[in-house]
Protein backbone atom coordinates (compact mmCIF):
# COMPACT_ATOMS: atom_id res chain seq x y z
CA UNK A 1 6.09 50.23 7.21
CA UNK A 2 9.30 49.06 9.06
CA UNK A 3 11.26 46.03 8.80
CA UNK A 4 10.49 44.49 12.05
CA UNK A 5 6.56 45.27 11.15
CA UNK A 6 7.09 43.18 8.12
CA UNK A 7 8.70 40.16 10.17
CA UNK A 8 5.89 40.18 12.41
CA UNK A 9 3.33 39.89 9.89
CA UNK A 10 4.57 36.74 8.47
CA UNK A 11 3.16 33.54 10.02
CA UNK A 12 3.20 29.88 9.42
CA UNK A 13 0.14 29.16 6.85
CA UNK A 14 -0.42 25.84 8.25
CA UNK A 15 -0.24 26.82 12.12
CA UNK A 16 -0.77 30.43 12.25
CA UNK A 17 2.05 31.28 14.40
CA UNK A 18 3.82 34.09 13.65
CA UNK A 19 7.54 34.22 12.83
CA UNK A 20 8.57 35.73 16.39
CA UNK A 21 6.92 32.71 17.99
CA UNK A 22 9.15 30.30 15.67
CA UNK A 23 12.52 29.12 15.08
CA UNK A 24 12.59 29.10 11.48
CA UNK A 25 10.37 29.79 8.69
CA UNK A 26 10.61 28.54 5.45
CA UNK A 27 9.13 30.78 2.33
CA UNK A 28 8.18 29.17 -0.43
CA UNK A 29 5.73 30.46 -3.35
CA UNK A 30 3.42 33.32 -1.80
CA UNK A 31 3.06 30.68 1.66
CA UNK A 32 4.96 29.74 4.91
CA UNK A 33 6.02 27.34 6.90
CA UNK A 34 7.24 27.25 10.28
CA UNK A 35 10.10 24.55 11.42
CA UNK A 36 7.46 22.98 13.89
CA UNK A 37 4.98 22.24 11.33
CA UNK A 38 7.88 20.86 8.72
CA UNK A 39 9.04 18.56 11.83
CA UNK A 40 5.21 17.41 12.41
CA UNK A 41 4.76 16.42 8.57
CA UNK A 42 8.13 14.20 9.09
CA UNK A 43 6.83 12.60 12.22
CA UNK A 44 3.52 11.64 10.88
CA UNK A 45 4.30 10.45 7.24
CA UNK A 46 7.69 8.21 9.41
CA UNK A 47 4.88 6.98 11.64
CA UNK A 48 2.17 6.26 8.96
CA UNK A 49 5.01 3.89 7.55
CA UNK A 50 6.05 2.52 10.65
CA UNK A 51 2.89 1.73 11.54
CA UNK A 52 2.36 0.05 8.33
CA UNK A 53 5.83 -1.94 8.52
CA UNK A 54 4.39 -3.10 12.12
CA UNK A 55 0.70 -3.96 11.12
CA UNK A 56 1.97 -6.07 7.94
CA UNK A 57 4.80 -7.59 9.52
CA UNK A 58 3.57 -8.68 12.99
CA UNK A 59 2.85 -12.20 11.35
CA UNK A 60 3.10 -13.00 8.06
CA UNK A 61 1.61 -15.89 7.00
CA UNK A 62 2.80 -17.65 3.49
CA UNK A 63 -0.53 -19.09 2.46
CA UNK A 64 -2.38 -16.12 2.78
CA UNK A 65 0.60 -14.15 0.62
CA UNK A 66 0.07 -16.42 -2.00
CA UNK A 67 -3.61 -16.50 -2.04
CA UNK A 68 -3.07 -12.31 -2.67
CA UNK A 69 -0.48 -13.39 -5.37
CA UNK A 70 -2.94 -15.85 -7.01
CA UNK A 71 -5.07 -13.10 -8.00
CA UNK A 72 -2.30 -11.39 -10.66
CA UNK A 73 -0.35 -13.86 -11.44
CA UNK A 74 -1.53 -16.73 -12.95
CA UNK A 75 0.25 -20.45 -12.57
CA UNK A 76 3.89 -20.30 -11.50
CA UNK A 77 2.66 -21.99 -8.05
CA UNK A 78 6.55 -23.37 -7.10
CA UNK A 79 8.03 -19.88 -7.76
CA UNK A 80 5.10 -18.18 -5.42
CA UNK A 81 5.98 -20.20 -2.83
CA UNK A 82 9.42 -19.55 -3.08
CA UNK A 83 9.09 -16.14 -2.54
CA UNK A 84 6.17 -16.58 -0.10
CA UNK A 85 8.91 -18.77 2.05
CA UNK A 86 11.56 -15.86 1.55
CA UNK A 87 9.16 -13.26 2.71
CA UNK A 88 7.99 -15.27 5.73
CA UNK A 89 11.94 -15.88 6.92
CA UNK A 90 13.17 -12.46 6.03
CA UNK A 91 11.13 -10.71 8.06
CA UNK A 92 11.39 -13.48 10.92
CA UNK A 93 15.06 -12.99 10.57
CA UNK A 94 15.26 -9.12 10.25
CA UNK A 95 13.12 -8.86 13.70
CA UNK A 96 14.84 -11.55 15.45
CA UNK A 97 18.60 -11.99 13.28
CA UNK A 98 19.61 -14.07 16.47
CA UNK A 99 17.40 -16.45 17.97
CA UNK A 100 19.34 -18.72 21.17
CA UNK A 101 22.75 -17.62 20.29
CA UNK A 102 22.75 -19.15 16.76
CA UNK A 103 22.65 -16.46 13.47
CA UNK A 104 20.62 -16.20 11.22
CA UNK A 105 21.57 -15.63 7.67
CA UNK A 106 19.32 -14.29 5.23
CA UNK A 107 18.03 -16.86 1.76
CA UNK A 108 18.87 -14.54 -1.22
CA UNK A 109 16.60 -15.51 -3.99
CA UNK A 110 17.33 -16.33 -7.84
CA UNK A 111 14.44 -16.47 -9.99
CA UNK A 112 14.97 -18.08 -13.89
CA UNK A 113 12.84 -18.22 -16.54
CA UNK A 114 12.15 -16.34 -19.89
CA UNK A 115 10.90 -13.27 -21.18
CA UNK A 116 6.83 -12.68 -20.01
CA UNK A 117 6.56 -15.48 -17.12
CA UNK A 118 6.33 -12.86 -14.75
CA UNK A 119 9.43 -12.42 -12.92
CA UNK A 120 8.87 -8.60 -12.53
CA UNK A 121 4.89 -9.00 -11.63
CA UNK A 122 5.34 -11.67 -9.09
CA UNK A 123 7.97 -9.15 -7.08
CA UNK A 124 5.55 -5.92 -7.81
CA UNK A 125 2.83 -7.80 -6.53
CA UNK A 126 4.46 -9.12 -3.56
CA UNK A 127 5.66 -6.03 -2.62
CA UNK A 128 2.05 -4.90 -2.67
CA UNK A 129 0.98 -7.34 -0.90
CA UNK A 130 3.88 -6.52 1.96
CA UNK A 131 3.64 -3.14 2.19
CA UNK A 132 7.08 -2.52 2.76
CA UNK A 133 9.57 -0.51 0.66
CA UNK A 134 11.24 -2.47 -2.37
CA UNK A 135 13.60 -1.03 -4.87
CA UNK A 136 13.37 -2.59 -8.61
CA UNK A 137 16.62 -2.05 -11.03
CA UNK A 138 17.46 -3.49 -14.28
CA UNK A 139 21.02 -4.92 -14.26
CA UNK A 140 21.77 -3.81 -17.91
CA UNK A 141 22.25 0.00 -16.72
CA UNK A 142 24.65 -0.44 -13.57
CA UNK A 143 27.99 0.15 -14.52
CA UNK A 144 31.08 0.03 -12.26
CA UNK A 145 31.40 2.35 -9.68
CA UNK A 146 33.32 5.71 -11.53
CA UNK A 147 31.82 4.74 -14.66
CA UNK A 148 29.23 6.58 -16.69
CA UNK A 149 26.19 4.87 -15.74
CA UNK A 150 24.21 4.07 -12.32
CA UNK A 151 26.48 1.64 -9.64
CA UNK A 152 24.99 -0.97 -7.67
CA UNK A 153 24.41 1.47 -4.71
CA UNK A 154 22.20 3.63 -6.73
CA UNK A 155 19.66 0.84 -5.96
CA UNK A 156 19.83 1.41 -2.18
CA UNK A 157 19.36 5.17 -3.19
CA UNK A 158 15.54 3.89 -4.54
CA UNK A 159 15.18 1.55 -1.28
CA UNK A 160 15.60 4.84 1.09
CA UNK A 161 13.06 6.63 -1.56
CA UNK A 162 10.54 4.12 -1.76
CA UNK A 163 10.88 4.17 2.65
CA UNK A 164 10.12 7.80 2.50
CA UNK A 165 13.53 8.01 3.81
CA UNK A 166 13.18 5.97 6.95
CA UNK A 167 16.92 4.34 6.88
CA UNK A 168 15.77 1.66 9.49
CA UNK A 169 12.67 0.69 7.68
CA UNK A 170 15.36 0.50 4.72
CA UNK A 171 17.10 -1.24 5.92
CA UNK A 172 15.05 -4.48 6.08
CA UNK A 173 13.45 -3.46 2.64
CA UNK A 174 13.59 -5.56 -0.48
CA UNK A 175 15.70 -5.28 -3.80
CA UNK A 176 15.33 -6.71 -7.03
CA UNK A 177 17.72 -6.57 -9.73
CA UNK A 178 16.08 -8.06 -13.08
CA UNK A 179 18.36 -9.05 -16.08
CA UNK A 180 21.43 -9.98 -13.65
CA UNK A 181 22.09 -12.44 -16.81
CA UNK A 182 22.79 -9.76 -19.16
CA UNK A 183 25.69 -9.15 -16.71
CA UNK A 184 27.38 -12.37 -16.87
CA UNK A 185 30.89 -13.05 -18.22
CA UNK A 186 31.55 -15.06 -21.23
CA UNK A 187 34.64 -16.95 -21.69
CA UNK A 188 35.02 -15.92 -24.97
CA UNK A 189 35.35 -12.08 -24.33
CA UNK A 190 38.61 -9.91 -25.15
CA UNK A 191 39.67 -10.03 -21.21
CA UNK A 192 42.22 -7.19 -21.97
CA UNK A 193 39.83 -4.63 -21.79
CA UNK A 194 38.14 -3.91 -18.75
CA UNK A 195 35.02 -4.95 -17.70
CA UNK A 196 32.48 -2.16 -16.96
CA UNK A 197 29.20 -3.09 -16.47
CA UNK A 198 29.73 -7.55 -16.65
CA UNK A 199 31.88 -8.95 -13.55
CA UNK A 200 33.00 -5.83 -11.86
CA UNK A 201 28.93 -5.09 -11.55
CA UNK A 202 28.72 -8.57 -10.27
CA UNK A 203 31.29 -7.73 -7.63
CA UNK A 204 29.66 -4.55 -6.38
CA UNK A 205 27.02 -6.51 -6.44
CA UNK A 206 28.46 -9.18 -3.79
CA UNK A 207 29.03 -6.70 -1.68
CA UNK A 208 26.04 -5.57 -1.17
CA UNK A 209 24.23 -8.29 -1.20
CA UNK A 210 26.50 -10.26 1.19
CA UNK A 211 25.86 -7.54 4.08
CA UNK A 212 28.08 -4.32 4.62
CA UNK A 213 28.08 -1.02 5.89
CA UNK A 214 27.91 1.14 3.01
CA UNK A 215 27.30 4.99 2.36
CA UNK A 216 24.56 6.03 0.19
CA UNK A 217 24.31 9.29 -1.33
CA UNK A 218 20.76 10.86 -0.73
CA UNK A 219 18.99 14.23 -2.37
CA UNK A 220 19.21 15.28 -6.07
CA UNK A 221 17.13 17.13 -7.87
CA UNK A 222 19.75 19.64 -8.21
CA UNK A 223 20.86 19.95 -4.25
CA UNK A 224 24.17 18.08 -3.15
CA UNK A 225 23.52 14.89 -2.24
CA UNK A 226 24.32 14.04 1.38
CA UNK A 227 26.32 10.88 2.58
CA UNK A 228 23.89 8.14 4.56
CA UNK A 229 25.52 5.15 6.23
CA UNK A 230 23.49 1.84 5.35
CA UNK A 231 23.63 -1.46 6.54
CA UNK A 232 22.45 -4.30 3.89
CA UNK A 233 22.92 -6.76 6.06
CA UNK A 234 18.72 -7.17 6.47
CA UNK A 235 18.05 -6.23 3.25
CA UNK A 236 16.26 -9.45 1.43
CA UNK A 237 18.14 -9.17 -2.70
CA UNK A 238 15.84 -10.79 -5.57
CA UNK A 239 17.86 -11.22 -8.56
CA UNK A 240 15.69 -12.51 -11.85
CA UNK A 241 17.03 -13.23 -15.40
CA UNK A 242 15.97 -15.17 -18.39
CA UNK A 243 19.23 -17.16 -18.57
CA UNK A 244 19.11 -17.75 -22.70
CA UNK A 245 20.99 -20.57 -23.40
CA UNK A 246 21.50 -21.71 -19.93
CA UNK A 247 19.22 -24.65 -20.94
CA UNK A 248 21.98 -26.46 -23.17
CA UNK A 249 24.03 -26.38 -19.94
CA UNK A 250 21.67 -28.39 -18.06
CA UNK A 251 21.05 -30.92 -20.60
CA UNK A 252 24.63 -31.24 -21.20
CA UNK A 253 25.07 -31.88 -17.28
CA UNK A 254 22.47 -34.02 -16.55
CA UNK A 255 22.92 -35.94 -19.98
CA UNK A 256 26.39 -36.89 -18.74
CA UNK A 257 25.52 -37.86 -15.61
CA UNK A 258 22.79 -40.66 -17.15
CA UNK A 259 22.88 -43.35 -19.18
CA UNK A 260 19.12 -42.22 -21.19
CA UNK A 261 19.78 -38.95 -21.51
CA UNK A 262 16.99 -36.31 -22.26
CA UNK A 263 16.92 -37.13 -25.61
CA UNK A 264 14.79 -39.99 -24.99
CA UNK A 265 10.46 -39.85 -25.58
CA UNK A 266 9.87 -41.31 -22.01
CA UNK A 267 11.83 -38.20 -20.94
CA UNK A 268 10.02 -35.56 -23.09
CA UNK A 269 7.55 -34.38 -20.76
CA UNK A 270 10.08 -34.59 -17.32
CA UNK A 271 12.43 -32.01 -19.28
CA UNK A 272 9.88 -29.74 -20.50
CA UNK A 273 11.19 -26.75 -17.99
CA UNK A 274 15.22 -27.88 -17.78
CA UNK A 275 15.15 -24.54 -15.47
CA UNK A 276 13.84 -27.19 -12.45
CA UNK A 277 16.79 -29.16 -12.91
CA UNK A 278 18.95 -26.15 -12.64
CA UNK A 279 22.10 -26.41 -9.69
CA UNK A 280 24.50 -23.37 -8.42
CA UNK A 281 27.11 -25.02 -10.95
CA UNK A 282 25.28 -24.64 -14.24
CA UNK A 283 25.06 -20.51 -13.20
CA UNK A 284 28.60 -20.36 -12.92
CA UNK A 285 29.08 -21.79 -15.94
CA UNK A 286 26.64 -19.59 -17.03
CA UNK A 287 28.96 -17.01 -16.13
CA UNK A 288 27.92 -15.51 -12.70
CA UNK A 289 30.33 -15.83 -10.70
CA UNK A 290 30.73 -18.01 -7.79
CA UNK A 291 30.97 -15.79 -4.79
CA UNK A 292 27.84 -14.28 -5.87
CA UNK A 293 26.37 -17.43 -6.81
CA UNK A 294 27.00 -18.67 -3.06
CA UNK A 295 25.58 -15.46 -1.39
CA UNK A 296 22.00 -16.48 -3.28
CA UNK A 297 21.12 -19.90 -1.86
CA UNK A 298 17.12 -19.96 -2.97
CA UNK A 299 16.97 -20.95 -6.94
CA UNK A 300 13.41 -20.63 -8.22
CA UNK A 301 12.39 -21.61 -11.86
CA UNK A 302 9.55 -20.01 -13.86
CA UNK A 303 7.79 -21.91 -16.56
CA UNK A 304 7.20 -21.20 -19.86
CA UNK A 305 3.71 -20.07 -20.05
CA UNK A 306 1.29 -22.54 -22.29
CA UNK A 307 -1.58 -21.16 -24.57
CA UNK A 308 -4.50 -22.27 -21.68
CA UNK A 309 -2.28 -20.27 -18.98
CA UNK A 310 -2.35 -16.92 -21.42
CA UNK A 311 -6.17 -18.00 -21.81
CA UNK A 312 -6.58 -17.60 -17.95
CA UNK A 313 -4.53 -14.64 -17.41
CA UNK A 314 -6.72 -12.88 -20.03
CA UNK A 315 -10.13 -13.91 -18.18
CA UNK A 316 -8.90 -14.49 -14.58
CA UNK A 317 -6.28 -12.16 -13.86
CA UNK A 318 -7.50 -9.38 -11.41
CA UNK A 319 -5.62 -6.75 -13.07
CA UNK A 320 -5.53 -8.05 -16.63
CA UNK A 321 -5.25 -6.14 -19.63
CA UNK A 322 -8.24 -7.13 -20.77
CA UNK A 323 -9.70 -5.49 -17.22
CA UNK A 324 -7.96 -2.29 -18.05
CA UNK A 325 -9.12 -1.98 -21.50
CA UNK A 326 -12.62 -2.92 -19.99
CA UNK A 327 -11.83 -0.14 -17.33
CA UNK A 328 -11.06 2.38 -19.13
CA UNK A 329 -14.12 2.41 -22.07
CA UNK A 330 -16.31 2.06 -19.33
CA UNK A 331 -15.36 5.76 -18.47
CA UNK A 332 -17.11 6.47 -21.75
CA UNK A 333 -19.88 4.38 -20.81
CA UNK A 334 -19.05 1.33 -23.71
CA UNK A 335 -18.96 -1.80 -22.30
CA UNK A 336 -17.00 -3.84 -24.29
CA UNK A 337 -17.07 -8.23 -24.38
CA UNK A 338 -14.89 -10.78 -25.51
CA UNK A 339 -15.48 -14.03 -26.69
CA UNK A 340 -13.89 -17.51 -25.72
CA UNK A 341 -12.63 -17.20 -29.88
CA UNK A 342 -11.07 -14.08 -29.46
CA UNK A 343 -9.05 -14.96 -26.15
CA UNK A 344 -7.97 -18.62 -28.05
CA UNK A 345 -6.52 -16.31 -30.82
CA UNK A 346 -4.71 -14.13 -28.88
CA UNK A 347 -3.48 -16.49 -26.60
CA UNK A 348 -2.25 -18.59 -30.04
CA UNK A 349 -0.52 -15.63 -31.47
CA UNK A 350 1.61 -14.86 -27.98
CA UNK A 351 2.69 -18.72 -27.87
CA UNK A 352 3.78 -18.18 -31.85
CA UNK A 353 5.48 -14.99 -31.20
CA UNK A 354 7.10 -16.77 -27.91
CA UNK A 355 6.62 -13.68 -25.83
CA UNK A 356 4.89 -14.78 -22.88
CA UNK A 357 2.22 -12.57 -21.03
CA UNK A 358 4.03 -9.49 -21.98
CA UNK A 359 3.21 -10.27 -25.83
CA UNK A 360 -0.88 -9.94 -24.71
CA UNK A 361 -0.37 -6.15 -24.25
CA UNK A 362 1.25 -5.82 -27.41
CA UNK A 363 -1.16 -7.83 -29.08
CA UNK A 364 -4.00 -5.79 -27.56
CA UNK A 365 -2.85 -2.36 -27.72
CA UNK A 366 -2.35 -3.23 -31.70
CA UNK A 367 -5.89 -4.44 -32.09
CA UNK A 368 -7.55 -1.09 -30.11
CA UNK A 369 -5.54 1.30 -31.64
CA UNK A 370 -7.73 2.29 -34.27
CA UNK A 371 -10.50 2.13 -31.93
CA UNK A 372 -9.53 3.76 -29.04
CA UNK A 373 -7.73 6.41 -31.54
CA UNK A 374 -11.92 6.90 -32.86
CA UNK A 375 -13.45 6.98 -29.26
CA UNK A 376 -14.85 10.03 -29.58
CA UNK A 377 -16.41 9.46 -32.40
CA UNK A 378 -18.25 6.05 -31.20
CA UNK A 379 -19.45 8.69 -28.57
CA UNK A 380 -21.14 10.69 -30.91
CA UNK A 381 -22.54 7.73 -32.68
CA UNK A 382 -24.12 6.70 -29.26
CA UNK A 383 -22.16 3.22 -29.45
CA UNK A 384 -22.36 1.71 -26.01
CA UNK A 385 -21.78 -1.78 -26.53
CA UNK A 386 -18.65 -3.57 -28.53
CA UNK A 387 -18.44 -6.86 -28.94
CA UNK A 388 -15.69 -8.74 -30.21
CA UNK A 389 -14.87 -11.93 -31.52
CA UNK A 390 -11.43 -12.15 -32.99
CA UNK A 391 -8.88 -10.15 -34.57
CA UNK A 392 -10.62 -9.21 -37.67
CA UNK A 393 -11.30 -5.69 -37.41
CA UNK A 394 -14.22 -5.75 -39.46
CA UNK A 395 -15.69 -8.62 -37.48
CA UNK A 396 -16.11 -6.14 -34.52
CA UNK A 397 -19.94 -5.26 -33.70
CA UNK A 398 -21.08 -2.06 -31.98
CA UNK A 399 -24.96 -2.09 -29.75
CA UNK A 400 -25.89 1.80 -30.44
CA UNK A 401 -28.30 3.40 -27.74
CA UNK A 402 -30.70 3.44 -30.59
CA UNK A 403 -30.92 0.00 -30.90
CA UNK A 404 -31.60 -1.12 -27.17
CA UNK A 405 -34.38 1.33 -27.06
CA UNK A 406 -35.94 -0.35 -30.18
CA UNK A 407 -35.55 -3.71 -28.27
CA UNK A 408 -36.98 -2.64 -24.86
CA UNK A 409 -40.28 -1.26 -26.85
């Protein structure tokens, strides 16, 4: 068999068409295809996302975003609307960034508050909500361009990803950088040394975030990246941190500025979140500094999550961990119930341990472990129902199959 016989017996495995009828085709493992059929699969997955941007973003209506949010994340109503707001005029902006001659700039958004309030849920869940393509980083591994490390742009790397790389659609995406107060400067650093990953971050940072034409290296995965042009200047920026000590700076300011002071018992309860007192000038002390301080306009406080809040979450929350753990024994037919004790204890333990919603999971996990690690051995014992009522393992009942037929008879 010649050559040319060979050539003509290859064809496109998706299409058919032979490799005489194409331009190009592409071999891969023991298949083929054809350049037509590679430029079809690009069209439809950029128009299944374009379609998507336009269906989502034709009117977006606040109230109804935070109705969606309501359902994972449990209290935090001023920071919901914040973002609801900042969805609603991003989008309004990036369609229309001119509107009778006057421009409109974009509201950069600043979310405080501490460890397991639900900074990083509120944005996932937005983004869900959305539809559109959002890139999440954690400050604390950008270094300074050169350095070893990821830079700022790597972020807008993830944005193009998470677009399927559709640079317009990109381009009007979202980016949030959690932790940004890990990279703040302290006064009392050695500031002969350079600074890798604290201001000079923050400065690649401003850049970005103010609006520039930037390139962005795209590819990987062992091929040579290739060189992208991308404009930020749409691109909404979320930055969230839980500002440790940032408190004391508050009460200091506001404590000079009164004659009380929040020392007083009348004032106990107004101070109980400083964070909603908080002003662009307490973050630069802080140690952000203030040119990227002035690019994010929106300031949005999270509150320390109470024992009846954690209570709800467990019971309420549509995607709970409670629900998953429910979830997932229900593949091996158990059902499994709580009581009202049980979620009171955990929810106690996660206020003592002062780790928020995050501290649930941990809590959770600990308590299964043993169980989950004997699953298949509750299978074979025909246990189908586990009830539990607080963290005494021994406390914990099983219903075996046994036992409900006994009952029926």
């Amino acid at each position: 068999m010649t050559e040319d016989t060979n050539k003509k017996e290859l064809e496109c495995s998706f299409c058919s068409k032979s490799r005489s009828e194409v331009e190009k085709l592409v071999a891969g493992p023991s298949v083929y295809i054809c350049n037509e059929c590679i430029d079809l699969s690009h069209k439809i997955l950029h128009d299944n996302y374009a379609d998507s941007e336009d269906n989502t973003n034709e009117y977006i209506d606040p109230k109804e975003i935070k109705e969606f949010l309501d359902q994972y994340v449990i209290s935090q109503d001023h920071a919901k609307k914040t973002l609801c707001v900042a969805a609603y005029n991003h989008y309004r902006r990036a369609n229309n960034p001119v509107i009778d001659g006057v421009d409109i700039e974009k509201s950069n958004v600043l979310l405080l508050g501490p460890s397991g309030s639900g900074k990083t849920l509120l944005i996932k869940t937005l983004a869900k909500k959305l539809g559109v393509p959002m890139a999440i980083a954690d400050a604390t591994t950008l270094t300074e361009a050169g350095y070893v490390g990821e830079d700022a742009e790597s972020v807008l790397e993830r944005l193009i990803q998470s677009a399927n790389g559709n640079i317009e659609l990109a381009e009007k995406g979202i980016v949030f950088i959690d932790e940004i107060d890990k990279k703040a400067r302290r006064s009392e650093s050695n500031t002969s040394t350079r600074d890798v990953s604290g201001e000079g971050v923050q400065q690649a940072l401003l850049r970005l975030i103010e609006g520039t034409n930037t390139f962005v290296t795209v590819g990987g995965q062992g091929i040579r990246g290739d060189k992208i042009e991308f404009d930020t200047s749409s691109v909404l920026f979320i930055l969230g941190g839980a500002f440790v000590g940032l408190e004391e700076i508050i009460s200091k300011r506001v404590n000079k500025r009164t004659n009380i002071g929040f020392k007083s018992s009348r004032d106990e309860k107004k101070v109980k979140n400083l964070f909603n007192y908080v002003q662009p000038e307490d973050i630069i002390n802080f140690g952000l500094i203030p040119e990227l301080v002035g690019r994010i306009p929106v300031l949005s406080a999270l509150e320390d999550l109470e024992k009846d809040d954690l209570i709800t979450i467990l019971k309420d929350s549509k995607n709970s961990v409670i629900n998953q753990i429910k979830a997932l024994y229900k593949l091996e037919n158990i059902s499994v119930g709580f009581t009202d004790n049980f979620y009171n204890i955990v929810a106690t333990m996660a206020v003592e341990q002062k780790t928020g919603a995050r501290g649930l999971r941990n809590i959770l996990e600990d308590f299964f472990l043993d169980l989950t690690f004997n699953i298949a051995d509750l299978k074979k014992d025909k246990v189908i129902e586990i009830y539990i009522n607080n963290l005494d393992k021994e406390s914990v009942k099983f219903i075996h199959e046994k036992e409900v037929d006994n009952e029926e008879k």
